[in-house]
Protein backbone atom coordinates (compact mmCIF):
# COMPACT_ATOMS: atom_id res chain seq x y z
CA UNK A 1 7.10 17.42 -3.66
CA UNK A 2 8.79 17.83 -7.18
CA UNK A 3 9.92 13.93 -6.95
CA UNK A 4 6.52 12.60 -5.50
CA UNK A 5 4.48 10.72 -8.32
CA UNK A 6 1.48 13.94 -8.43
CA UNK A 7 4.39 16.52 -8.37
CA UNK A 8 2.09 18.96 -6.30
CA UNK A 9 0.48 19.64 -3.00
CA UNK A 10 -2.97 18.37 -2.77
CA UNK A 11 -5.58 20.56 -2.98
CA UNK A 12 -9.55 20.86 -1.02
CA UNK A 13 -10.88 19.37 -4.99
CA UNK A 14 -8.88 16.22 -4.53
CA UNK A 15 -10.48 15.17 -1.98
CA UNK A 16 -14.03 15.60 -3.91
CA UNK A 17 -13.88 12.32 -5.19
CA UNK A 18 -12.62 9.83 -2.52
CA UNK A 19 -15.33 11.44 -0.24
CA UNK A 20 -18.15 11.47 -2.78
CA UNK A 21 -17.24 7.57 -3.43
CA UNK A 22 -17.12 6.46 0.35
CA UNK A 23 -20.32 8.67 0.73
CA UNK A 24 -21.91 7.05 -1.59
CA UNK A 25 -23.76 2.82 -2.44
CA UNK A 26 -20.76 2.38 -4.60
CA UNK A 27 -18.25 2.02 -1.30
CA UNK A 28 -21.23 -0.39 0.46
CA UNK A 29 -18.81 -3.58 0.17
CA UNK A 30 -15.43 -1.26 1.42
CA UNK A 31 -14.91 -2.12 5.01
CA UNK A 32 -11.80 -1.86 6.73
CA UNK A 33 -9.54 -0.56 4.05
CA UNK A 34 -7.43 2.85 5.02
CA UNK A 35 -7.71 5.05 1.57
CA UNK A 36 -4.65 7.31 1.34
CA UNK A 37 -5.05 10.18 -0.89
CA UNK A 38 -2.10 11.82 -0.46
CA UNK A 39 -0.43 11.71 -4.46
CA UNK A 40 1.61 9.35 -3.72
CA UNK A 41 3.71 10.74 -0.82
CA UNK A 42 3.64 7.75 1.23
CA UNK A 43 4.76 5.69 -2.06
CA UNK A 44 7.94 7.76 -2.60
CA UNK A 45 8.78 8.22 1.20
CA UNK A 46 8.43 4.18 1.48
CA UNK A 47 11.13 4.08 -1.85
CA UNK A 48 13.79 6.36 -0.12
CA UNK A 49 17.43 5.32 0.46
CA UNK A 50 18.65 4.64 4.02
């Protein structure tokens, strides 16, 4: 977690604001799109030597 791009775990407040947005008329246009919120995990794992 130390070498991820957020440098912590996640917690329940981080996900306030993703949901809020798709809950709300400013996400009307978003459709189809896969919104990771996840600090950058996915980034760091996709960057790792084989």
């Amino acid at each position: 977690i130390a070498k991820t791009p957020a440098a912590r775990w996640g917690t329940p407040e981080d996900l306030m604001g993703p949901a809020v947005f798709l809950a709300s008329e400013a996400s009307n246009f978003v459709n189809g799109h896969i919104l990771y919120v996840d600090g950058g995990i996915l980034a760091y794992i996709g960057k790792q030597p084989k």
